[in-house]
C-alpha atoms as a PDB file:
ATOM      1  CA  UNK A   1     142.828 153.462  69.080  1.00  0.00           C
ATOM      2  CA  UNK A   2     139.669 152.985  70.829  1.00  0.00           C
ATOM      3  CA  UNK A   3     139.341 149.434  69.134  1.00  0.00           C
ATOM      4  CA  UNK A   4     142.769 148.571  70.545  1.00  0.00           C
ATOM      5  CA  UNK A   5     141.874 149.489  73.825  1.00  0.00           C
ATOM      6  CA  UNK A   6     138.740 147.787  73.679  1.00  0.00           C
ATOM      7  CA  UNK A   7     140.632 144.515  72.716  1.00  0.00           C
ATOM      8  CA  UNK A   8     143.531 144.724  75.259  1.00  0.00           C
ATOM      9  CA  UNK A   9     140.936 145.187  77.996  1.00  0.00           C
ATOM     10  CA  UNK A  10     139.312 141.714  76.631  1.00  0.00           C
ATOM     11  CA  UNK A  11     142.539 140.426  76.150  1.00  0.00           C
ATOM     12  CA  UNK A  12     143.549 141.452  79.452  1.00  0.00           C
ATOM     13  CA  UNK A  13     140.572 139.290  81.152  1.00  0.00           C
ATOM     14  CA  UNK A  14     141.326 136.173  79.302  1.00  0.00           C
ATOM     15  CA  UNK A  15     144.430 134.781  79.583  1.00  0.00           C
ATOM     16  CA  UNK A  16     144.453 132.093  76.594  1.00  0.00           C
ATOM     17  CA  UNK A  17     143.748 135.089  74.439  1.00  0.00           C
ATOM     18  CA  UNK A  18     147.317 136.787  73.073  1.00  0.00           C
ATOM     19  CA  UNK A  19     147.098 140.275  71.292  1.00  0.00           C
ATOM     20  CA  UNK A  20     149.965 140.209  69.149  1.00  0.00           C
ATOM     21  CA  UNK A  21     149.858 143.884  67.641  1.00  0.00           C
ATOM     22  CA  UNK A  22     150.546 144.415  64.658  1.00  0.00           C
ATOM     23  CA  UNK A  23     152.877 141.842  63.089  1.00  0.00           C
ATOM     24  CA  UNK A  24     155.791 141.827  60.200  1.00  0.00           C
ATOM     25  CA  UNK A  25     155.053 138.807  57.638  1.00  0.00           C
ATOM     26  CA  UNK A  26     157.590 137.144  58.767  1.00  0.00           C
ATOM     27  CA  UNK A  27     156.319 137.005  62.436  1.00  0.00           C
ATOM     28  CA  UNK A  28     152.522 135.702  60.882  1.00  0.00           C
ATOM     29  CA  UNK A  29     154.123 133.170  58.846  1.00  0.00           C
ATOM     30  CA  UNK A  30     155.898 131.900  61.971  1.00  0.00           C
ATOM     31  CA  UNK A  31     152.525 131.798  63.636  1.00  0.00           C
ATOM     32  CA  UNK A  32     150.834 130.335  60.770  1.00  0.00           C
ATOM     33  CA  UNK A  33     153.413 127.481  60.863  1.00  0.00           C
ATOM     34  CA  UNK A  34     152.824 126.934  64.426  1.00  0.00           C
ATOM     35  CA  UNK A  35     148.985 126.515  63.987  1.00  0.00           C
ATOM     36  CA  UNK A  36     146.392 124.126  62.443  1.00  0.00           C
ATOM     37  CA  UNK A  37     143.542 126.995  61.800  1.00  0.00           C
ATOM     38  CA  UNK A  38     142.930 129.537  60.835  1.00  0.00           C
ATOM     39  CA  UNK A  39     139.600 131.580  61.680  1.00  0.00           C
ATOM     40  CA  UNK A  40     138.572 134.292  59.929  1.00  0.00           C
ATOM     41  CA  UNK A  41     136.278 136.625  61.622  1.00  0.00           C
ATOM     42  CA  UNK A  42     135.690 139.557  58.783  1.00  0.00           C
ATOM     43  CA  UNK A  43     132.366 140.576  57.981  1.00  0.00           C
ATOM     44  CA  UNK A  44     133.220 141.969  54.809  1.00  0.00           C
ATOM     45  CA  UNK A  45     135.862 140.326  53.094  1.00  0.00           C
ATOM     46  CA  UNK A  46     137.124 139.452  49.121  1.00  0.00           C
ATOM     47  CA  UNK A  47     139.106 136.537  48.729  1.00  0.00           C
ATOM     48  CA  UNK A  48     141.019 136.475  51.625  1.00  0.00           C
ATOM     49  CA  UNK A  49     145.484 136.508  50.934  1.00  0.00           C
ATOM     50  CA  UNK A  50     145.434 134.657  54.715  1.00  0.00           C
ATOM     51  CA  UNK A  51     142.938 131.918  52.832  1.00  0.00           C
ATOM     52  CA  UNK A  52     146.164 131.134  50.420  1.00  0.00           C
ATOM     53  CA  UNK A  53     148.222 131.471  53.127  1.00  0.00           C
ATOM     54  CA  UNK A  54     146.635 129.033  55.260  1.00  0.00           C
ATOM     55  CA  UNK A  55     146.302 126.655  53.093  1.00  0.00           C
ATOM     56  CA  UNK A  56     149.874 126.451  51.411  1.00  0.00           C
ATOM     57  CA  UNK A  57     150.680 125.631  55.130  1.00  0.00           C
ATOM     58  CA  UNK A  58     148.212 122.999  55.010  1.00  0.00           C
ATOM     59  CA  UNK A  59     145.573 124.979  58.090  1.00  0.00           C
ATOM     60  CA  UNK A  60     142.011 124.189  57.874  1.00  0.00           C
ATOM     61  CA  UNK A  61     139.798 127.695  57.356  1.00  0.00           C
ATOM     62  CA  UNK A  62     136.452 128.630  59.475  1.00  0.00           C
ATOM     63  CA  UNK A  63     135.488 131.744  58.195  1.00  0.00           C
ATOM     64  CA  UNK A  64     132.279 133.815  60.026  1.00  0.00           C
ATOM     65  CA  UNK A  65     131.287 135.524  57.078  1.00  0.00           C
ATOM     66  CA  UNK A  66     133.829 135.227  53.941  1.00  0.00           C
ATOM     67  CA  UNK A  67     133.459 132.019  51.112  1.00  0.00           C
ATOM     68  CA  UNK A  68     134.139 134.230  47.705  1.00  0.00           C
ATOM     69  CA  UNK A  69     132.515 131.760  45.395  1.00  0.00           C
ATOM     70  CA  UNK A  70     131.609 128.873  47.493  1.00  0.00           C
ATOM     71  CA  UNK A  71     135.583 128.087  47.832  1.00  0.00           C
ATOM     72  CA  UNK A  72     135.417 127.058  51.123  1.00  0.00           C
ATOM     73  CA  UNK A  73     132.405 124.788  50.929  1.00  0.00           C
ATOM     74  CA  UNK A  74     132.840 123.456  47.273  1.00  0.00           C
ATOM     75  CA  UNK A  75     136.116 122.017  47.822  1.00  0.00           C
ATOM     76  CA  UNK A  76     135.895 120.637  50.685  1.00  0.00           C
ATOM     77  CA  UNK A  77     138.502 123.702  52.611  1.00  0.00           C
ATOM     78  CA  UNK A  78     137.075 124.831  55.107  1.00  0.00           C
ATOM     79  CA  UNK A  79     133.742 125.759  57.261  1.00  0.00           C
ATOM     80  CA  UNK A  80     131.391 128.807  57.065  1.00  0.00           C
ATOM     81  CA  UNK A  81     130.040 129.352  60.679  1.00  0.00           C
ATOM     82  CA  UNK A  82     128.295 132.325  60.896  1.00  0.00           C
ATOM     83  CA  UNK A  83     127.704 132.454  65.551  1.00  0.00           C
ATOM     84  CA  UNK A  84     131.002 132.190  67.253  1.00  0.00           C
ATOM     85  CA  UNK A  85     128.684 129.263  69.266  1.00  0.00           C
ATOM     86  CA  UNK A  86     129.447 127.343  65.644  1.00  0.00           C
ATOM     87  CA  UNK A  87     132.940 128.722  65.479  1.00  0.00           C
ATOM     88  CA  UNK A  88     133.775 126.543  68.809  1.00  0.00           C
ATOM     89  CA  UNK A  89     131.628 123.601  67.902  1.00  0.00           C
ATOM     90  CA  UNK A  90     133.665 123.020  64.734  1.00  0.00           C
ATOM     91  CA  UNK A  91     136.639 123.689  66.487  1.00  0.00           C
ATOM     92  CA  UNK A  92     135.829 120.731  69.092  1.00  0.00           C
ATOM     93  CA  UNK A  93     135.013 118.804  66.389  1.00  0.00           C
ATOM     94  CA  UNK A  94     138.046 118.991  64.467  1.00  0.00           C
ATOM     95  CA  UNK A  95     140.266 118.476  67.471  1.00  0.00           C
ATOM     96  CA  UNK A  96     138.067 115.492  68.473  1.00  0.00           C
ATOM     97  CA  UNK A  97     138.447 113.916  64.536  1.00  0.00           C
ATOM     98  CA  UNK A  98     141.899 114.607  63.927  1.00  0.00           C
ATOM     99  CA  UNK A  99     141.643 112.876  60.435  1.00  0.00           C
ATOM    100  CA  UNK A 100     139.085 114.632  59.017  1.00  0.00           C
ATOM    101  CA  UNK A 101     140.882 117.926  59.940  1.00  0.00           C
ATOM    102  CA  UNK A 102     144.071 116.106  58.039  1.00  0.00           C
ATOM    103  CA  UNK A 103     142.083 114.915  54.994  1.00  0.00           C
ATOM    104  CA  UNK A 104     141.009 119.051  54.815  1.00  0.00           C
ATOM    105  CA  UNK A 105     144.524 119.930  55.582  1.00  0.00           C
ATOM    106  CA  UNK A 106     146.019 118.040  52.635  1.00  0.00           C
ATOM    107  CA  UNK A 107     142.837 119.163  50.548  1.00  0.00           C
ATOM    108  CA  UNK A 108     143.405 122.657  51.030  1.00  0.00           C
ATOM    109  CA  UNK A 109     147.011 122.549  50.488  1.00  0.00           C
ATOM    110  CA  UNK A 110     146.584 120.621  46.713  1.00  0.00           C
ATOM    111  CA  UNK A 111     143.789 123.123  46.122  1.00  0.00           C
ATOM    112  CA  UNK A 112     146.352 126.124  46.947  1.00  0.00           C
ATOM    113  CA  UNK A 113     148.860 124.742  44.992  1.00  0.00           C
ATOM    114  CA  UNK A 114     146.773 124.046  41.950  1.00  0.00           C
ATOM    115  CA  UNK A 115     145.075 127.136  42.021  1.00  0.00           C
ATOM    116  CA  UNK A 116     147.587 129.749  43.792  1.00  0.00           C
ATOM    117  CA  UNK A 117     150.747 129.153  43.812  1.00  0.00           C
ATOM    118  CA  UNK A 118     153.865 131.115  41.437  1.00  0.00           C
ATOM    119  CA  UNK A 119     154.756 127.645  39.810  1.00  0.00           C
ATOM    120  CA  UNK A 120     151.727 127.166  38.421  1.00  0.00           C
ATOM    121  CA  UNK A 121     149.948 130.820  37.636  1.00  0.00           C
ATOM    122  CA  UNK A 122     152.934 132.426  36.613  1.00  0.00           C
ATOM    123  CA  UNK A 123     152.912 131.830  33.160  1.00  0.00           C
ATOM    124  CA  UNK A 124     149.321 132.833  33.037  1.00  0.00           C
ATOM    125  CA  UNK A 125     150.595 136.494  35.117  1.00  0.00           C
ATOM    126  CA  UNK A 126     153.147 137.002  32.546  1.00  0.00           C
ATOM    127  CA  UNK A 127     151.342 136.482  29.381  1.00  0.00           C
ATOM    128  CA  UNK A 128     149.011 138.910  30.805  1.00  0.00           C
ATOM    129  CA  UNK A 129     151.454 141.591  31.789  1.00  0.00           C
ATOM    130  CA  UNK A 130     153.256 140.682  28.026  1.00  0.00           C
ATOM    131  CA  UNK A 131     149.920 140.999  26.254  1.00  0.00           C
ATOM    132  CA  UNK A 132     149.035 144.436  27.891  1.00  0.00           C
ATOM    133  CA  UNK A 133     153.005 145.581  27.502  1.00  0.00           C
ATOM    134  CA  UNK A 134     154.223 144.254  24.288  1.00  0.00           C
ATOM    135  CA  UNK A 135     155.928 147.774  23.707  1.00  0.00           C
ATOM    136  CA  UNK A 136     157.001 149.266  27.039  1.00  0.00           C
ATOM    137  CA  UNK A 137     158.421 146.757  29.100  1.00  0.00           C
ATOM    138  CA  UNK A 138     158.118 149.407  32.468  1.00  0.00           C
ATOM    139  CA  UNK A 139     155.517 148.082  35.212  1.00  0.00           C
ATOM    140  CA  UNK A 140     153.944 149.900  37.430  1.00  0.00           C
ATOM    141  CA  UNK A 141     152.639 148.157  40.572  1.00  0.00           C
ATOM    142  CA  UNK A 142     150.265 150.534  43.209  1.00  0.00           C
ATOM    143  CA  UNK A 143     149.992 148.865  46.448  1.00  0.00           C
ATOM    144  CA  UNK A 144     148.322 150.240  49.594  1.00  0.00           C
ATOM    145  CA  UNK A 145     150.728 147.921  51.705  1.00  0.00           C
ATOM    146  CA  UNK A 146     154.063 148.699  52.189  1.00  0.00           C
ATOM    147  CA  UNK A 147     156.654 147.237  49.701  1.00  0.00           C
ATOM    148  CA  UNK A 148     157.826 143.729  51.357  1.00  0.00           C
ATOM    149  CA  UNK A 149     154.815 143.461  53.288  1.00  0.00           C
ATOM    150  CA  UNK A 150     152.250 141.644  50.987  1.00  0.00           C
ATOM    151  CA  UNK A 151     153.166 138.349  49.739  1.00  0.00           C
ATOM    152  CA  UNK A 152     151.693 139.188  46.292  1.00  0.00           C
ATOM    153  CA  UNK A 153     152.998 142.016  45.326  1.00  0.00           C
ATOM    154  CA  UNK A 154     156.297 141.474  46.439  1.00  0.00           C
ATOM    155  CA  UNK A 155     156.484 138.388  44.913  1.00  0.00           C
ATOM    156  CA  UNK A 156     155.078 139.500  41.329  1.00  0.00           C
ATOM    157  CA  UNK A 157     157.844 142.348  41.785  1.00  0.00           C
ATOM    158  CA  UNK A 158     160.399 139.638  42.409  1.00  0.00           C
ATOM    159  CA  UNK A 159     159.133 137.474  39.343  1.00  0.00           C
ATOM    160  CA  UNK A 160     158.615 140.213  37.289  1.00  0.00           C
ATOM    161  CA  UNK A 161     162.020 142.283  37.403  1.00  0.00           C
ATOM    162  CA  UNK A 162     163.750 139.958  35.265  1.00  0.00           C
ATOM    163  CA  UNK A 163     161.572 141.062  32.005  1.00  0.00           C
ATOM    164  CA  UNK A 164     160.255 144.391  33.047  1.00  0.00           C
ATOM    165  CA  UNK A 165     161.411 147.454  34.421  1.00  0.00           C
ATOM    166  CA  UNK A 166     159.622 147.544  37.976  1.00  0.00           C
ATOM    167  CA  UNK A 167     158.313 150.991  39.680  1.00  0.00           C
ATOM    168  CA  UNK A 168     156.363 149.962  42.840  1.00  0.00           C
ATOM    169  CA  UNK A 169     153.850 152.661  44.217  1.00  0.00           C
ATOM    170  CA  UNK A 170     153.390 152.398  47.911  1.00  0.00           C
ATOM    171  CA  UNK A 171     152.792 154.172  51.184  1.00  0.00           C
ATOM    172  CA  UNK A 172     155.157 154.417  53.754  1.00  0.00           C
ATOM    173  CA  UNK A 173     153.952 153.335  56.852  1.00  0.00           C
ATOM    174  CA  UNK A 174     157.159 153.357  58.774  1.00  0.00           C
ATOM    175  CA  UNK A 175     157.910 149.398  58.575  1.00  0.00           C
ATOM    176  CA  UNK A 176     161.445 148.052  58.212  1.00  0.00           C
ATOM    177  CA  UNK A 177     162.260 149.548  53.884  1.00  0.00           C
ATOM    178  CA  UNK A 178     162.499 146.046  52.466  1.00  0.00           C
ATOM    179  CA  UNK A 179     164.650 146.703  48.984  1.00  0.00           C
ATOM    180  CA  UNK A 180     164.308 144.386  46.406  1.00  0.00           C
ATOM    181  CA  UNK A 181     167.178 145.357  43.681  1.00  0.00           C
ATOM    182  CA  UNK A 182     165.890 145.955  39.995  1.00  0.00           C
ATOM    183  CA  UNK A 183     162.463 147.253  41.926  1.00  0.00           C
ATOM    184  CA  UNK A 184     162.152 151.320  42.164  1.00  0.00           C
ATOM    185  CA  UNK A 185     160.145 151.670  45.215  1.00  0.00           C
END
């Protein structure tokens, strides 16, 4: 809570800056669709679900701190700037060169596709999940989010269902129950 307040009370003193709370997925997709970045400020980050998500809406990523494996910088992605002083140059820079922030656009979208998307990992997700249960076809999925609320799990569950019998281990944090029939949450 004291984070919170210390934001609002930024916030508060800048009016281009919006707190939006916290947010369904359906309300940050709607944002994501709206915008042509996406800046990442974690310190300490894995590969990043809003990185795929980004991208498969064709945004441009400047991430402070997190490139898991180069991604970013290898395929041409997105921008590590470490000083938020680098944060705003790029920014300027990619408003001010609107095709090179398109070429990266399209870039990161192929690479997301390629690399993340259902239509072309799937197979690869279910002949692991077949290899590992070739005799019981029950899954069980643990999840610290919320069943509905994170794109991957939800969307495995989805896939899934038709070959497996799906339990889905969650907590309940009080969200909207999303119910997703042949999925025991």
């Amino acid at each position: 809570m004291k984070y919170q307040a210390e934001i609002l009370n930024t916030t508060s003193k800048y009016p281009i800056l919006k707190y939006r709370g916290e947010l369904t997925q359906e309300a940050v997709f709607k944002l994501m669709n709206e915008s042509h970045l996406l800046i990442n400020t974690s310190k300490y980050e894995g590969f990043s679900n809003t990185f795929v998500q980004a991208w498969m809406r064709k945004m441009v990523v400047i991430s402070m701190a997190s490139n898991p494996d180069g991604v970013l910088t290898k395929n041409g992605i997105g921008y590590v700037c470490p000083t938020i002083v680098e944060v705003k140059d790029r920014i300027i820079f990619l408003f001010n060169n609107s095709d090179v922030m398109q070429k990266m656009a399209s870039k990161s979208y192929c690479y997301a596709k390629r690399n993340h998307s259902l239509e072309n990992n799937s197979k690869e997700v279910v002949q692991i999940f077949e290899y590992w249960f070739t005799m019981n076809k029950r899954l069980l999925i643990i999840n610290t989010t919320q069943f509905g609320y994170h794109t991957d799990a939800y969307e495995y569950s989805r896939y899934l269902k038709i070959q497996y019998e799906i339990s889905f281990l969650c907590f309940d944090t009080k969200k909207k129950k999303m119910v997703l029939q042949g999925v025991d949450v």
